[in-house]
PDB file of N, CA and C in Angstrom:
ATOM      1  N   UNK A   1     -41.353 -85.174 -46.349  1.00  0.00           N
ATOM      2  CA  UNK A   1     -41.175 -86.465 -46.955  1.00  0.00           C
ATOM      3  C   UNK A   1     -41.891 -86.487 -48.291  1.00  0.00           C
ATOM      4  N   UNK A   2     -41.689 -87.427 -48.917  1.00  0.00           N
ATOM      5  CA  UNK A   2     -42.287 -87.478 -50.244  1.00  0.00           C
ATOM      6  C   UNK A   2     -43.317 -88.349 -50.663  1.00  0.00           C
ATOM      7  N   UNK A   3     -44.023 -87.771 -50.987  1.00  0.00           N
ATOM      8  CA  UNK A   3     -45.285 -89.168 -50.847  1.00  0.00           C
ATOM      9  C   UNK A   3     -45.766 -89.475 -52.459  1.00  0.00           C
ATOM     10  N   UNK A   4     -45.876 -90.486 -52.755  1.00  0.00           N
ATOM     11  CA  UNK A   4     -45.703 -91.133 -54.530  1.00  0.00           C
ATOM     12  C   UNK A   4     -47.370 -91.784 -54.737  1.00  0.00           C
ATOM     13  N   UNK A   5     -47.918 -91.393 -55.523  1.00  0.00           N
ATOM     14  CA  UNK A   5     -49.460 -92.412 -55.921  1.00  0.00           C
ATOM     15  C   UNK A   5     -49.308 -93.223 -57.182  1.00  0.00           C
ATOM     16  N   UNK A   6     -49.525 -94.033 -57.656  1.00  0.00           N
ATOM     17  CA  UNK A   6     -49.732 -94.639 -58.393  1.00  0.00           C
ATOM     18  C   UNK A   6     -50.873 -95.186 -59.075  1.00  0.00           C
ATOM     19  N   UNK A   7     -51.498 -95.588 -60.162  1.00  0.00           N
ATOM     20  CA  UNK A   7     -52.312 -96.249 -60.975  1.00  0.00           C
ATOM     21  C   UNK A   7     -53.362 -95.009 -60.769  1.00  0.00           C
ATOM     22  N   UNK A   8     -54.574 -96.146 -60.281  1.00  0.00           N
ATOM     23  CA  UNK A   8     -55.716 -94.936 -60.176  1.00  0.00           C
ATOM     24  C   UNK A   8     -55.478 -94.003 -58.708  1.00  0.00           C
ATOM     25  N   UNK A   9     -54.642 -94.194 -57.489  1.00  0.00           N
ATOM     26  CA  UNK A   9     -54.661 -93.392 -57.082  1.00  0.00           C
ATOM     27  C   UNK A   9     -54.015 -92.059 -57.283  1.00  0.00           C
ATOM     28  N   UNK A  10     -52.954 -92.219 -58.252  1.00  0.00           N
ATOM     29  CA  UNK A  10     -52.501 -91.026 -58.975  1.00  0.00           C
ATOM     30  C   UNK A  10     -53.578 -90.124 -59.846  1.00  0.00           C
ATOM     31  N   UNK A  11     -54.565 -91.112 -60.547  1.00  0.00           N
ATOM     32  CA  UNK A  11     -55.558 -90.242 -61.455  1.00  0.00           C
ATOM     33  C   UNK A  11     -56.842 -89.559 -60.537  1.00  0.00           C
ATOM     34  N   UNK A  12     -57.207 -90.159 -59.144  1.00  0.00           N
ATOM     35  CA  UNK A  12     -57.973 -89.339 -57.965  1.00  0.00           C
ATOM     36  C   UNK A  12     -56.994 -88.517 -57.302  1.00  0.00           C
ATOM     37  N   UNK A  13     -55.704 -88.410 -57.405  1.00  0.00           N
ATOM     38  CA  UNK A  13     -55.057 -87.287 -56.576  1.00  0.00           C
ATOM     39  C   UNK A  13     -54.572 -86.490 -57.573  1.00  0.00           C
ATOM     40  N   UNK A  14     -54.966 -86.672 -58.628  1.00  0.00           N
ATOM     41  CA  UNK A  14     -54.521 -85.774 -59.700  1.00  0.00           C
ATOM     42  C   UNK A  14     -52.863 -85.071 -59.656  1.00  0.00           C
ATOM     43  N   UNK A  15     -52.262 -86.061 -58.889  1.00  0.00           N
ATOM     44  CA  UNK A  15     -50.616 -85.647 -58.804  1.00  0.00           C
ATOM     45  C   UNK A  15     -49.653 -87.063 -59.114  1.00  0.00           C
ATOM     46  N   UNK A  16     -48.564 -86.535 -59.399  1.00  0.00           N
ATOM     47  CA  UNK A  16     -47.935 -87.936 -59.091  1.00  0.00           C
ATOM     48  C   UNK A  16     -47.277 -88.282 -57.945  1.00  0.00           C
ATOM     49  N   UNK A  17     -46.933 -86.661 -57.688  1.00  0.00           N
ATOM     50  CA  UNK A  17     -46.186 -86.677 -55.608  1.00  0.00           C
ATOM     51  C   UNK A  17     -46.497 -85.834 -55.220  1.00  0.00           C
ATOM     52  N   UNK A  18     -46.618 -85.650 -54.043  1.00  0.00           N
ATOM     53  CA  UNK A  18     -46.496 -84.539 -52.969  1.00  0.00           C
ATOM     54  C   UNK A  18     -44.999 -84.487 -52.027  1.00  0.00           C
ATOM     55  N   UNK A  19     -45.234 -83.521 -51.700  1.00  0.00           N
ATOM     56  CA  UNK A  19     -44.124 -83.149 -49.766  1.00  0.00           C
ATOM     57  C   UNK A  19     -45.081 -82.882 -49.272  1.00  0.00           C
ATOM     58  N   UNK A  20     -44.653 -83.683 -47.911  1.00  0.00           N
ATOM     59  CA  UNK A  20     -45.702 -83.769 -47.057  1.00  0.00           C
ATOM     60  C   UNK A  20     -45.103 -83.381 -45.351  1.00  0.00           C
ATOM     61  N   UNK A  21     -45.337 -82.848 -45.002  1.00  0.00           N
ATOM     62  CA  UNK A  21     -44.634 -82.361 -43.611  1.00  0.00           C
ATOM     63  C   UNK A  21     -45.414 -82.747 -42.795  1.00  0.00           C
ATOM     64  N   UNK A  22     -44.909 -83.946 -41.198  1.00  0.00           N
ATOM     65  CA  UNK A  22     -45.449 -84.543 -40.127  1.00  0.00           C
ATOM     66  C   UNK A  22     -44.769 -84.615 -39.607  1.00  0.00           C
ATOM     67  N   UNK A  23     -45.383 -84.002 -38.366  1.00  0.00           N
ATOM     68  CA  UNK A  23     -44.468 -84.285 -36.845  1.00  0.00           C
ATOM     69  C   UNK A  23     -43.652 -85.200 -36.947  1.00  0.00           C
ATOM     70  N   UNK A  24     -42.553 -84.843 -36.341  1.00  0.00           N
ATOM     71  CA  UNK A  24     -41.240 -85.971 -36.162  1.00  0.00           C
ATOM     72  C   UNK A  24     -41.859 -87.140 -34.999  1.00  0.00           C
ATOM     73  N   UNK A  25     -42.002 -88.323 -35.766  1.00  0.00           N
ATOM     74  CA  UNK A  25     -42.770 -89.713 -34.373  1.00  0.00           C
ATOM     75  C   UNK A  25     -44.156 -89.779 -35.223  1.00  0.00           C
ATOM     76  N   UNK A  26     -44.362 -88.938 -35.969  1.00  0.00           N
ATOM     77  CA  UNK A  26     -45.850 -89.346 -37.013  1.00  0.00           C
ATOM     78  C   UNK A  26     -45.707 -90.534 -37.305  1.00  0.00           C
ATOM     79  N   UNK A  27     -47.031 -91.578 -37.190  1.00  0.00           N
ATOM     80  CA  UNK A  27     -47.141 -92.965 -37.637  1.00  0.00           C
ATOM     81  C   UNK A  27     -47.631 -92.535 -39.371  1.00  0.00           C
ATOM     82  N   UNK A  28     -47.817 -93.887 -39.613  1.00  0.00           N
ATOM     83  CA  UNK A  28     -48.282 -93.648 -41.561  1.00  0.00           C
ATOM     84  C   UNK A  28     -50.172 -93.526 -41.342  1.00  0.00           C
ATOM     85  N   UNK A  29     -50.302 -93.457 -40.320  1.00  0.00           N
ATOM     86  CA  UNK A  29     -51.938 -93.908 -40.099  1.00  0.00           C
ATOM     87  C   UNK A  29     -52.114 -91.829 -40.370  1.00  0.00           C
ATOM     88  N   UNK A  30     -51.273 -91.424 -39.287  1.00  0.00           N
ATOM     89  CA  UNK A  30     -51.036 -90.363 -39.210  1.00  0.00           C
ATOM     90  C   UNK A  30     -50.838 -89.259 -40.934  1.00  0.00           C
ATOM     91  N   UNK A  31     -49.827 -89.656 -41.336  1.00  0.00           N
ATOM     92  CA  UNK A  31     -49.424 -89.157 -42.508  1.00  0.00           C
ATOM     93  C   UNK A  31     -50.907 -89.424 -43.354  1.00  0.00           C
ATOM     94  N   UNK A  32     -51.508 -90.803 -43.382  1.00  0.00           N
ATOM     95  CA  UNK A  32     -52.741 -90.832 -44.093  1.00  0.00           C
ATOM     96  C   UNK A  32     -53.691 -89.670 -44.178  1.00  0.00           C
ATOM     97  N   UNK A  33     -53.772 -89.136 -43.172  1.00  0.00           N
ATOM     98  CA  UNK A  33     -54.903 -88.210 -42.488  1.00  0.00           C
ATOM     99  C   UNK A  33     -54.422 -87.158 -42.729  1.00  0.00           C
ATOM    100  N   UNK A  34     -53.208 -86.795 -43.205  1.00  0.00           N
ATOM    101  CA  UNK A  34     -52.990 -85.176 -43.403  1.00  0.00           C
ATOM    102  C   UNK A  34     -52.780 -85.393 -45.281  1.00  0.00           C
ATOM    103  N   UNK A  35     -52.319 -86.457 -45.774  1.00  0.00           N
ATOM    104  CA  UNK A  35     -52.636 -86.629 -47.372  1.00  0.00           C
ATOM    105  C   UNK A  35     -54.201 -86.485 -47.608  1.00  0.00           C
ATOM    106  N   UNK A  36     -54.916 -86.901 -46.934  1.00  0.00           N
ATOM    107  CA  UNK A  36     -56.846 -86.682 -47.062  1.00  0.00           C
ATOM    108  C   UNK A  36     -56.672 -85.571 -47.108  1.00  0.00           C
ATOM    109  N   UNK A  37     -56.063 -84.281 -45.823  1.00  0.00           N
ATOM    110  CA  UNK A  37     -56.529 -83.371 -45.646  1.00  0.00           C
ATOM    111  C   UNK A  37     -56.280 -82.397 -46.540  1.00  0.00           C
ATOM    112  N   UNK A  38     -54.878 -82.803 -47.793  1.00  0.00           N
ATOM    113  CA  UNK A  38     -54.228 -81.973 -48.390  1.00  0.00           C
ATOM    114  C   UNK A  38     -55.229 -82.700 -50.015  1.00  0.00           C
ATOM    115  N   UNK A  39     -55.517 -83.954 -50.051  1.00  0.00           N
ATOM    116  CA  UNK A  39     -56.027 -84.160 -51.394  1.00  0.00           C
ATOM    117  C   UNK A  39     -57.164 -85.210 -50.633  1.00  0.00           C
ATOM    118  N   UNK A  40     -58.383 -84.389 -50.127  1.00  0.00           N
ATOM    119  CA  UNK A  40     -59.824 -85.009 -49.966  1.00  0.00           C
ATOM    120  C   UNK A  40     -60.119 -85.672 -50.757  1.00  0.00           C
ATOM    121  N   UNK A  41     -60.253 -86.083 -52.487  1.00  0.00           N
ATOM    122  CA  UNK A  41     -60.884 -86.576 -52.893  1.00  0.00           C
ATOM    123  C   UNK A  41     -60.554 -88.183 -52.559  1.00  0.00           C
ATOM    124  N   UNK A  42     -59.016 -88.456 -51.939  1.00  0.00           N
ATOM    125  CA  UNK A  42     -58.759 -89.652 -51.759  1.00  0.00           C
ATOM    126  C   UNK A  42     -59.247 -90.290 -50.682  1.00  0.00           C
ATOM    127  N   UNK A  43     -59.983 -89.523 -49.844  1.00  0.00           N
ATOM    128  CA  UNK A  43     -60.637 -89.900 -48.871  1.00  0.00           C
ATOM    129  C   UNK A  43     -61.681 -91.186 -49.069  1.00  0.00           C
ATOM    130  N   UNK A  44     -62.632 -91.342 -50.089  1.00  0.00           N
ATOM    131  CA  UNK A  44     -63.575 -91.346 -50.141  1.00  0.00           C
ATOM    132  C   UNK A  44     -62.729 -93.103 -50.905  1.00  0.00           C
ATOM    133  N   UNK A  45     -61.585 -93.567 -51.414  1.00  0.00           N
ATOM    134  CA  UNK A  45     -61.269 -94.639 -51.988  1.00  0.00           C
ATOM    135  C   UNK A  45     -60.081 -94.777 -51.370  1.00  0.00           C
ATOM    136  N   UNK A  46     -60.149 -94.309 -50.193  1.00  0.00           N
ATOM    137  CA  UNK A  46     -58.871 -94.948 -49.118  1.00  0.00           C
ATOM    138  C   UNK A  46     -59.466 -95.097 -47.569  1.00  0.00           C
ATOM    139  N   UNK A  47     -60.866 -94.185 -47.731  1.00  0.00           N
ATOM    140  CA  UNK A  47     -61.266 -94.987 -45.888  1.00  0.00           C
ATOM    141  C   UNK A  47     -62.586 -95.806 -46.436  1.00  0.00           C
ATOM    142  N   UNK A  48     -63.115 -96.633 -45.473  1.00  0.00           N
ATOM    143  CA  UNK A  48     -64.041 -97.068 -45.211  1.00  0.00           C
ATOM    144  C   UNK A  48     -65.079 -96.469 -44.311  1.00  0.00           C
ATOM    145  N   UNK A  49     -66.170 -96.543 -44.097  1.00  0.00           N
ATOM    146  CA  UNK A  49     -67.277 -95.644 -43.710  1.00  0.00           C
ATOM    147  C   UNK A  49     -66.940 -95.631 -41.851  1.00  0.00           C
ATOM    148  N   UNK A  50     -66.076 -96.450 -41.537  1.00  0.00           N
ATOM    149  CA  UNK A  50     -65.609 -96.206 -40.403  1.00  0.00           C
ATOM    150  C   UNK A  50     -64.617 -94.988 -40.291  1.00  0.00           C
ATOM    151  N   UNK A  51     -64.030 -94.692 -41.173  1.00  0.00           N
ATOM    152  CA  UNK A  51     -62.591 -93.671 -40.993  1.00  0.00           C
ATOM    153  C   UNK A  51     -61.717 -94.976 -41.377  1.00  0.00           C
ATOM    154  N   UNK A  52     -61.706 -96.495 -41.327  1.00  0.00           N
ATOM    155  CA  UNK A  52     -60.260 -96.892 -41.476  1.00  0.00           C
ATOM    156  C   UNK A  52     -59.957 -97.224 -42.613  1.00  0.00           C
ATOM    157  N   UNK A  53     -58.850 -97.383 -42.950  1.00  0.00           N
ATOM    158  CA  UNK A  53     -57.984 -97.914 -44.160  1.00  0.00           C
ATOM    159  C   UNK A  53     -58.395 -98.714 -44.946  1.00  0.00           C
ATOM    160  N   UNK A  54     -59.114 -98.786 -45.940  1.00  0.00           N
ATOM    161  CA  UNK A  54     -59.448-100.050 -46.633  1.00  0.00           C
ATOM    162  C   UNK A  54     -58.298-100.603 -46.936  1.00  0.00           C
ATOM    163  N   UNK A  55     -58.879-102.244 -46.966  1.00  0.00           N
ATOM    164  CA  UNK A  55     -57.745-103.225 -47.239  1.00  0.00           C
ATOM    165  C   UNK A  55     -56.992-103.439 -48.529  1.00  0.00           C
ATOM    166  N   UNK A  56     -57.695-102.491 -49.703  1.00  0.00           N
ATOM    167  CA  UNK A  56     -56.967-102.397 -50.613  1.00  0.00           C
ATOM    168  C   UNK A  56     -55.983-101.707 -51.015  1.00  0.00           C
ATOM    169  N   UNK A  57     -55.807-100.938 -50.262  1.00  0.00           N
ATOM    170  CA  UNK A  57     -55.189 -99.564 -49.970  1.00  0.00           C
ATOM    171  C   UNK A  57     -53.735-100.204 -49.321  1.00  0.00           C
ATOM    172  N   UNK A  58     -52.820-100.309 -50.618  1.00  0.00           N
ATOM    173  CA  UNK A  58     -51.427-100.928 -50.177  1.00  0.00           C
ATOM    174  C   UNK A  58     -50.542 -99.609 -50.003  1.00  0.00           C
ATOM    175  N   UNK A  59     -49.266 -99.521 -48.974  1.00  0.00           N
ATOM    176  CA  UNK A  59     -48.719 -98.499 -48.244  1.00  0.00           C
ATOM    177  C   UNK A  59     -47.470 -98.823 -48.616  1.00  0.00           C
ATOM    178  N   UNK A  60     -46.052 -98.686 -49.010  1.00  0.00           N
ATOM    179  CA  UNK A  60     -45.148 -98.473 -48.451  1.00  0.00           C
ATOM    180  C   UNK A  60     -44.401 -97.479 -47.865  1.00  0.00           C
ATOM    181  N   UNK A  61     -43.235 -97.844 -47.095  1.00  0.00           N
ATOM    182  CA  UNK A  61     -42.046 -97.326 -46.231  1.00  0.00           C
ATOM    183  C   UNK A  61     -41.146 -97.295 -46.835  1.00  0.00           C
ATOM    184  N   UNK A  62     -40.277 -96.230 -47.405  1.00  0.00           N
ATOM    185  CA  UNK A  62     -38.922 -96.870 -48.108  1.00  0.00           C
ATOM    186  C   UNK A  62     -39.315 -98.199 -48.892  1.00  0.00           C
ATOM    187  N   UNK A  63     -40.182 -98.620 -49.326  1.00  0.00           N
ATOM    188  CA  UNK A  63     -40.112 -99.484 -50.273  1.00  0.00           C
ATOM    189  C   UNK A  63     -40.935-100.851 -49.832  1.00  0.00           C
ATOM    190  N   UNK A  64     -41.045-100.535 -48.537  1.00  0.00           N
ATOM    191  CA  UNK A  64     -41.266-101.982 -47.666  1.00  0.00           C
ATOM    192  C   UNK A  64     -43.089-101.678 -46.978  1.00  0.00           C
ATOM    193  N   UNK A  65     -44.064-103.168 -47.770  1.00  0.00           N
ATOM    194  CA  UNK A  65     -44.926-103.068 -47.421  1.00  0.00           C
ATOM    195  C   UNK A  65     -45.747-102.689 -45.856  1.00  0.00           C
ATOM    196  N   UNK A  66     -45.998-101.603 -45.838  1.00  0.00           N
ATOM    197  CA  UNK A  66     -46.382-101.325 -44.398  1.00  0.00           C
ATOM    198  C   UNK A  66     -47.465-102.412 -43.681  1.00  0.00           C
ATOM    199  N   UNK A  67     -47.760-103.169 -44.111  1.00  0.00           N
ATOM    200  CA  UNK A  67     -48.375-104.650 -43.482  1.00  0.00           C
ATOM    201  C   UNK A  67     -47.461-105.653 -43.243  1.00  0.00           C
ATOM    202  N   UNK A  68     -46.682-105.941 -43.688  1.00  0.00           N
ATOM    203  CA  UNK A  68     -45.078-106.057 -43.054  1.00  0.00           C
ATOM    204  C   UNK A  68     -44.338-106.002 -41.878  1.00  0.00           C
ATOM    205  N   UNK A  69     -44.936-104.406 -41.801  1.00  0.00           N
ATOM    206  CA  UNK A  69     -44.123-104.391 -40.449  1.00  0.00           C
ATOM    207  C   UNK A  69     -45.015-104.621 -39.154  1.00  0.00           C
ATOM    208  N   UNK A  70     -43.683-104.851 -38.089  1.00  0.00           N
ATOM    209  CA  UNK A  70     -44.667-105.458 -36.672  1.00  0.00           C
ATOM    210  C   UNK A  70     -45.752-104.057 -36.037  1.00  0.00           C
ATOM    211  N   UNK A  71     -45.428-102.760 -36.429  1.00  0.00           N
ATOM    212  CA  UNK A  71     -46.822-102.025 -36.261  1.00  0.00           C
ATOM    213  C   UNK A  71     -47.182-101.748 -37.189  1.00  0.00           C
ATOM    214  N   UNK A  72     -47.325-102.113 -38.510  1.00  0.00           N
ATOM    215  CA  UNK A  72     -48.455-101.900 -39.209  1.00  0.00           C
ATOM    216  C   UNK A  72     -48.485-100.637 -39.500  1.00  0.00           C
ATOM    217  N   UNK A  73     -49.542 -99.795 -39.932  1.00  0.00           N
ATOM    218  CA  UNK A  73     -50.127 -98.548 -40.003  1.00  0.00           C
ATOM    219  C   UNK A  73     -49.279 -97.563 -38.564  1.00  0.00           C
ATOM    220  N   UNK A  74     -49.028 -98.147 -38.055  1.00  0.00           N
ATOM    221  CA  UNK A  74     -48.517 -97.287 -36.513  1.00  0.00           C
ATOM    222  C   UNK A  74     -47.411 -97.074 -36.622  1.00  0.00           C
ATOM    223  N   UNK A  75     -46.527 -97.353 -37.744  1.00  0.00           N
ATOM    224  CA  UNK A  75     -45.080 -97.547 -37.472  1.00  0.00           C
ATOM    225  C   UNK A  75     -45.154 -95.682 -37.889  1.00  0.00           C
ATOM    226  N   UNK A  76     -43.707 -95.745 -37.046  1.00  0.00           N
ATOM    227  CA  UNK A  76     -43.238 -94.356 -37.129  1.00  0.00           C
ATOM    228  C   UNK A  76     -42.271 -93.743 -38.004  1.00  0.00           C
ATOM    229  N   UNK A  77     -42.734 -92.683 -38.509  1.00  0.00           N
ATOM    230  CA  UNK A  77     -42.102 -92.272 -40.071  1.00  0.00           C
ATOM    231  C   UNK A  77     -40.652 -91.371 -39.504  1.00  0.00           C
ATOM    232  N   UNK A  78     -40.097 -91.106 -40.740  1.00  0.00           N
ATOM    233  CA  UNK A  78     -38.652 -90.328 -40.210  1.00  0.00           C
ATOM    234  C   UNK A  78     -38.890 -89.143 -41.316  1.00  0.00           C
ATOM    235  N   UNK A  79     -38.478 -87.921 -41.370  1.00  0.00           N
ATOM    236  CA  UNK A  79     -38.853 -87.279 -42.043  1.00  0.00           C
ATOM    237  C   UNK A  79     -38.439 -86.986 -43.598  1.00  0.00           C
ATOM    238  N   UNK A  80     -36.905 -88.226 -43.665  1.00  0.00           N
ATOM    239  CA  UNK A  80     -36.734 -88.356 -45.010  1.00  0.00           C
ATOM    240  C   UNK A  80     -37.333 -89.879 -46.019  1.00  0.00           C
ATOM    241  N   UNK A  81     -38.275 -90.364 -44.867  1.00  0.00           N
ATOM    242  CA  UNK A  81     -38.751 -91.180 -45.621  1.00  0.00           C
ATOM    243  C   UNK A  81     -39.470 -90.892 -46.499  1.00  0.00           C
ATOM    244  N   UNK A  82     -39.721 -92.218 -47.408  1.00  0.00           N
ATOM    245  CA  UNK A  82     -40.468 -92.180 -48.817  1.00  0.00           C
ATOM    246  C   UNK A  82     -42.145 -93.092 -48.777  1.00  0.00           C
ATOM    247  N   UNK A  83     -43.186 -92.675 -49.022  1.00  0.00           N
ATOM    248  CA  UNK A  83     -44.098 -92.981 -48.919  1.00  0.00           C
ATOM    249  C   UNK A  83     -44.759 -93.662 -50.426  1.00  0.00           C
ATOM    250  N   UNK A  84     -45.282 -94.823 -50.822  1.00  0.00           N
ATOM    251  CA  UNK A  84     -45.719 -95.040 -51.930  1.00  0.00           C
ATOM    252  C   UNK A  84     -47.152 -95.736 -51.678  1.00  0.00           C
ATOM    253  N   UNK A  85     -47.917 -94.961 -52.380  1.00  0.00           N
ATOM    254  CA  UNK A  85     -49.801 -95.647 -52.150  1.00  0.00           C
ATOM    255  C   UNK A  85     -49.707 -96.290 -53.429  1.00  0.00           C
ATOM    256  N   UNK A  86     -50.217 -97.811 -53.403  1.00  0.00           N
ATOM    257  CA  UNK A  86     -50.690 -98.715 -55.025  1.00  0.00           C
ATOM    258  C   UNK A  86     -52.196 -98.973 -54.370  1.00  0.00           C
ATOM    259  N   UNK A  87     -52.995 -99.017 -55.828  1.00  0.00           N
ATOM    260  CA  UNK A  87     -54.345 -99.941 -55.602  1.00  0.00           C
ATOM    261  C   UNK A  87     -54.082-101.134 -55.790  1.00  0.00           C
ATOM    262  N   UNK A  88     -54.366-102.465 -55.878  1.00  0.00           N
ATOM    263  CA  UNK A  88     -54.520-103.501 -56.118  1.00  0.00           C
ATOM    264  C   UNK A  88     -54.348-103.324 -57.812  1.00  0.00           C
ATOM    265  N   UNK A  89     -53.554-104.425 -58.180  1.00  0.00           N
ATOM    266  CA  UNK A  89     -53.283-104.240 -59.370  1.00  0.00           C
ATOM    267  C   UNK A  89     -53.289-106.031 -59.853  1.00  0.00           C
ATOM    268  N   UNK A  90     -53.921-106.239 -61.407  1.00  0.00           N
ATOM    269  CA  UNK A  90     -54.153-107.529 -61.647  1.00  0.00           C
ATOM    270  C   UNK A  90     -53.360-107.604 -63.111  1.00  0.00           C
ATOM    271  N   UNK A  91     -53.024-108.773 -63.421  1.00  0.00           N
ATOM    272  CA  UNK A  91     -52.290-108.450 -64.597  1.00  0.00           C
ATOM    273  C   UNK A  91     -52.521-110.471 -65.281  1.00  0.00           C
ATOM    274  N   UNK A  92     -51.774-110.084 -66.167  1.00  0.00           N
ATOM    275  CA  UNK A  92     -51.726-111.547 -66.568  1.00  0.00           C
ATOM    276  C   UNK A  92     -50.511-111.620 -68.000  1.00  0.00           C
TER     277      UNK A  92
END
């Protein structure tokens, strides 16, 4: 699948995409944890000192905010889906 960063998480992953290969039934909580494992430095401005997701840390699915959906972080990926990470972004 293809996984997209944007703003500053593009300038800490020092990419603009990856392919990312996860078990077929991988949730995005899942996919999170193997993007750390492939670009660590995002670790450190995508978890919280627990391991979880900070809340700034916006996700989509095909396009569609993964807080959105009725599982959340749990929902289950397909392997031609499209993955997009934004930080919080302010504008005026």
């Amino acid at each position: 699948m293809l996984v997209n960063f944007y703003a500053t998480f593009r300038v800490q992953a020092g990419v603009k995409s990856i392919e990312l290969e996860v078990p077929s039934g991988s949730t995005m909580l899942q996919a999170v944890e193997a993007i750390i494992s492939k670009i660590p430095s995002l670790k450190s401005i995508w978890l919280d000192e627990k391991g979880e997701i900070q809340n700034y840390v916006y996700g989509f699915i095909n396009g569609v905010d993964v807080s959105t959906l009725a599982d959340g972080w749990e929902t289950k990926l397909n392997p031609e889906d499209v993955l997009d990470f934004l930080p919080p972004v302010a504008g005026g």
